[in-house]
N, C-alpha and C. Protein backbone atom coordinates (compact mmCIF):
# COMPACT_ATOMS: atom_id res chain seq x y z
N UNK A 1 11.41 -0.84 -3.40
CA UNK A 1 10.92 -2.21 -3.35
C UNK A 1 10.06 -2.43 -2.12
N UNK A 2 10.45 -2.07 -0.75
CA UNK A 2 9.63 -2.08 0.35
C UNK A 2 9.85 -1.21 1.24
N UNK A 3 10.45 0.01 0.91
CA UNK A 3 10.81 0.74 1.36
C UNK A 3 10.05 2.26 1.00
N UNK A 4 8.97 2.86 1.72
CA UNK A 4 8.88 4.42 2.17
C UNK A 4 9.10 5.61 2.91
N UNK A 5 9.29 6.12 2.51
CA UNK A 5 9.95 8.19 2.45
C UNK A 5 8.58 8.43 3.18
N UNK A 6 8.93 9.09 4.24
CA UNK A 6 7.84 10.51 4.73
C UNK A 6 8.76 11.89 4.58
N UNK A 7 8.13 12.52 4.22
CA UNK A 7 8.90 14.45 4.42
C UNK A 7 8.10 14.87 4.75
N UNK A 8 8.30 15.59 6.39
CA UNK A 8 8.02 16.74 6.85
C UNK A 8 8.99 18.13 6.79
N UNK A 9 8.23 18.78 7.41
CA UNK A 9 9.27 20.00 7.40
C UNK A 9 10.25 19.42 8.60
N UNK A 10 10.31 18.91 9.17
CA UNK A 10 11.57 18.82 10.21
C UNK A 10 12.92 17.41 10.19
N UNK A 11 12.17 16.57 9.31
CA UNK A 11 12.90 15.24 8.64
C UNK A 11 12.22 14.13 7.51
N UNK A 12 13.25 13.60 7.27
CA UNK A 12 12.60 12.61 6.07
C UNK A 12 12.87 11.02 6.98
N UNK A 13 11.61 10.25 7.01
CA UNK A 13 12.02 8.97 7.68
C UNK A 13 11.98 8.32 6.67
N UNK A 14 12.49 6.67 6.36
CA UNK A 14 12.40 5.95 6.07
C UNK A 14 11.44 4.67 6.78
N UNK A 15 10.10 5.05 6.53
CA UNK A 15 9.37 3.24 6.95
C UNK A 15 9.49 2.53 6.25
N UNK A 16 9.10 1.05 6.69
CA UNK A 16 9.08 0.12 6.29
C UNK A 16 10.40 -0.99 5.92
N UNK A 17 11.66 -0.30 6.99
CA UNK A 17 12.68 -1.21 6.80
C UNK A 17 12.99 -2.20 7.09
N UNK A 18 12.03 -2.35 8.03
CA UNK A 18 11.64 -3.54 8.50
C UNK A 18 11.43 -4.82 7.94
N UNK A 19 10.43 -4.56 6.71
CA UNK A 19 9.95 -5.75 5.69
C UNK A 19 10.62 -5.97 5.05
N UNK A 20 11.69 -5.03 4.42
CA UNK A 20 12.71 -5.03 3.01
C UNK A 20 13.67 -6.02 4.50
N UNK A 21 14.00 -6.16 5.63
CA UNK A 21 14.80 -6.99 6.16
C UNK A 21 13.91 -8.20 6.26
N UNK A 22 12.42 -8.37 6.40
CA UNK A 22 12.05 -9.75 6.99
C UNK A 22 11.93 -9.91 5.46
N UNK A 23 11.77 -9.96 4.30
CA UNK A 23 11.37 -10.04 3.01
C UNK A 23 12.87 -10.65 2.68
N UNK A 24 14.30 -10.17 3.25
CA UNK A 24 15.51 -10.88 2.85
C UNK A 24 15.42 -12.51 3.46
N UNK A 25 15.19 -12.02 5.10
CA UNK A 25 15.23 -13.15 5.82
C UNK A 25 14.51 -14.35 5.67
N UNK A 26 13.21 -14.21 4.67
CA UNK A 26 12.30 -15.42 4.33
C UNK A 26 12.73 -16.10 3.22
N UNK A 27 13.97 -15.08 2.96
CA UNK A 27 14.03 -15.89 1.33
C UNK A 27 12.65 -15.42 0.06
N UNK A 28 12.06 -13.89 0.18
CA UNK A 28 11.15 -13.43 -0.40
C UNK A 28 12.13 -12.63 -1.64
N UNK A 29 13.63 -12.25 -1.14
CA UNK A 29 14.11 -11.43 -2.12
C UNK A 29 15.75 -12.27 -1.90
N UNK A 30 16.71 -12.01 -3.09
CA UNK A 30 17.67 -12.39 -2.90
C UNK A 30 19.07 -11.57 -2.07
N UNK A 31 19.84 -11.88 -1.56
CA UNK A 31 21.00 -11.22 -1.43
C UNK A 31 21.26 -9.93 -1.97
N UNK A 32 21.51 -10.04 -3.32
CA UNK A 32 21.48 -8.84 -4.36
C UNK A 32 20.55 -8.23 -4.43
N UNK A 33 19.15 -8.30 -4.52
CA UNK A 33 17.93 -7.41 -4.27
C UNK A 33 17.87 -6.51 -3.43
N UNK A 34 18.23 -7.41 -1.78
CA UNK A 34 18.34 -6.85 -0.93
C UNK A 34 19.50 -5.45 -0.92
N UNK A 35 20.60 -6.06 -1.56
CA UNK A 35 21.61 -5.02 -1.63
C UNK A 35 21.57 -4.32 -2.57
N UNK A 36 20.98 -4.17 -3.61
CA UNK A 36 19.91 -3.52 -4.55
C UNK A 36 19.35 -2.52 -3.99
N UNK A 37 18.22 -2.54 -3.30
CA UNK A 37 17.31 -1.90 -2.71
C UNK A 37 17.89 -0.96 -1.80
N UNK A 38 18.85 -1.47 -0.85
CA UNK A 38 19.07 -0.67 0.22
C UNK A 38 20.30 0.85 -0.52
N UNK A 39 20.96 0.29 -1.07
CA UNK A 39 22.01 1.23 -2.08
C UNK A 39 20.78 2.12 -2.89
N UNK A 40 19.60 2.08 -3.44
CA UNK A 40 18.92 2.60 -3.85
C UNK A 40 18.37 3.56 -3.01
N UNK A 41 17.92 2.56 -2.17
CA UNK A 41 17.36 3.67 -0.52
C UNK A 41 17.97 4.51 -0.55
N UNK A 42 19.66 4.30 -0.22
CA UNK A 42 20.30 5.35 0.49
C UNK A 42 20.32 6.34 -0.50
N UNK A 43 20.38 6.02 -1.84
CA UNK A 43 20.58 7.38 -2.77
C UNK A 43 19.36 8.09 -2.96
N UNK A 44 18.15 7.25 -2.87
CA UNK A 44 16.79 8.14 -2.39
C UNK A 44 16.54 8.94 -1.70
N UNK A 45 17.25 8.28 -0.41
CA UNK A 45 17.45 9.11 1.09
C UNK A 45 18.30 10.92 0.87
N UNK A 46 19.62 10.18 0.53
CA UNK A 46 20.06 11.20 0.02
C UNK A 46 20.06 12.73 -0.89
N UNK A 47 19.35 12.44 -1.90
CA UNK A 47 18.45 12.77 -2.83
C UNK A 47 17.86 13.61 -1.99
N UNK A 48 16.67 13.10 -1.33
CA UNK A 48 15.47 13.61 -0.78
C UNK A 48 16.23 14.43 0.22
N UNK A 49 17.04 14.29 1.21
CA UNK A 49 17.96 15.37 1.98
C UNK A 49 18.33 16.58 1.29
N UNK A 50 19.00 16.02 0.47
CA UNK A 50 19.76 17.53 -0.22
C UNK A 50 18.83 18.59 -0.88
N UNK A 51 17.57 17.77 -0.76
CA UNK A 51 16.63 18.86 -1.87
C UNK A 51 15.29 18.88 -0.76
N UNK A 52 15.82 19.09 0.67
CA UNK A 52 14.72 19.31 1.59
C UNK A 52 13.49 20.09 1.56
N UNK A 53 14.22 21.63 1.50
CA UNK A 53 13.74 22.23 1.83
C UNK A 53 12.92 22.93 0.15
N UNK A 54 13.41 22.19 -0.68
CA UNK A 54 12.64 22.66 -2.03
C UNK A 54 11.12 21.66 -1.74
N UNK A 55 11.47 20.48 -1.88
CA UNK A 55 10.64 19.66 -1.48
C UNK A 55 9.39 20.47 -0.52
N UNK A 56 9.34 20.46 0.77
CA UNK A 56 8.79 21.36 1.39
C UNK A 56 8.39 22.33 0.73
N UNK A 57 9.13 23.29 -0.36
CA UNK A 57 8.77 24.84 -0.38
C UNK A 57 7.45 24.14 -1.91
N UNK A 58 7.61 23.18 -2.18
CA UNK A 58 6.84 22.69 -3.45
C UNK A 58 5.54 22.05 -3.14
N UNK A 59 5.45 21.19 -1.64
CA UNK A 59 4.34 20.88 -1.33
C UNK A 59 3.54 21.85 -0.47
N UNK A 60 4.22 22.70 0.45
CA UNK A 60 3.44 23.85 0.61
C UNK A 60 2.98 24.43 -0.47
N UNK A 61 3.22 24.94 -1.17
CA UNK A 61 2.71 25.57 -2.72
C UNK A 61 1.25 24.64 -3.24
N UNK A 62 1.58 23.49 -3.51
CA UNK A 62 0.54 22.51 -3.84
C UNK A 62 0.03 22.56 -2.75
N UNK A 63 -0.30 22.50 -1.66
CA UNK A 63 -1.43 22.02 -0.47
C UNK A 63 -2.21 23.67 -0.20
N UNK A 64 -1.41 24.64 -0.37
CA UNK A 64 -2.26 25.61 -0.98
C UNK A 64 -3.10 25.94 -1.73
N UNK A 65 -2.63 25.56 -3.48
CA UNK A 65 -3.16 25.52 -3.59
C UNK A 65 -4.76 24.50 -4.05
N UNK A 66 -4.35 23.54 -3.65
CA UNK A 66 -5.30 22.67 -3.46
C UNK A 66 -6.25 23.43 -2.47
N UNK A 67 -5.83 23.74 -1.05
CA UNK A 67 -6.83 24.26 -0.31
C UNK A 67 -7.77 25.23 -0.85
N UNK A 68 -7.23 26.36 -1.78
CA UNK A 68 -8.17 27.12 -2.17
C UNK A 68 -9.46 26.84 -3.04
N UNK A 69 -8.65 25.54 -3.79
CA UNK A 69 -9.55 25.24 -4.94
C UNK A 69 -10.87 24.33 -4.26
N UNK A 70 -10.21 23.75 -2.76
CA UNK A 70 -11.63 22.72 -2.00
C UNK A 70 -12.52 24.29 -1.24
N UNK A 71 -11.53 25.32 -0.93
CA UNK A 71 -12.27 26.01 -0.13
C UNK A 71 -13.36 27.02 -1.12
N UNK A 72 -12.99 27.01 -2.35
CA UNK A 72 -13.89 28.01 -3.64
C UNK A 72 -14.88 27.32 -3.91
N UNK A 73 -14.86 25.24 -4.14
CA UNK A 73 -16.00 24.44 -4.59
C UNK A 73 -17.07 24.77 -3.82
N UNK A 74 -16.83 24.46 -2.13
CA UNK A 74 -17.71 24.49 -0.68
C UNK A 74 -18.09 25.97 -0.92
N UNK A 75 -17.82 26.88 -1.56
CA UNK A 75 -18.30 28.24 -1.29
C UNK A 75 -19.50 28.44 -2.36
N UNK A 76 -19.56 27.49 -3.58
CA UNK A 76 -20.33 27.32 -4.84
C UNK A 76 -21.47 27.10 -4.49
C-alpha cells in the first residue's frame, strides 16, 4: 500500500514507512488498513529474507544478462 522493498546483496530495507504511518495519522487509511498493510509488510519482509540469496542469485543472472544484450546493440 505505501510501503517499498530494496534488495541488495547485503540487506532488504523497507522505505517508505514513514507515509503508511503519516497516511494512518491523517485519517488517509483506516485502523484496519493500517493493520492490514503492516501484517502484509511483515510477511513480504519475511518472504523476501528467506529467499535472499535466490533473489540476488536471479537478479545477478538478469543484469547480466541484460548487460550483454546493451553491450552487443552498442557493438552493431
Amino acid at each position: 500500500m505505501y510501503l517499498d522493498y530494496v534488495v541488495d546483496d547485503q540487506e532488504i530495507r523497507i522505505l517508505d514507512d514513514d507515509e503508511l504511518n503519516e497516511a494512518f495519522q491523517k485519517g488517509i487509511i483506516t485502523d484496519s488498513e493500517y493493520q492490514k498493510a503492516k501484517k502484509c509488510g511483515m510477511m513480504i519482509q519475511e518472504s523476501l529474507e528467506s529467499r535472499h540469496q535466490e533473489i540476488i542469485s536471479l537478479f545477478t543472472t538478469l543484469y547480466q544478462k541484460l548487460n550483454t544484450q546493451i553491450t552487443e546493440k552498442e557493438n552493431d
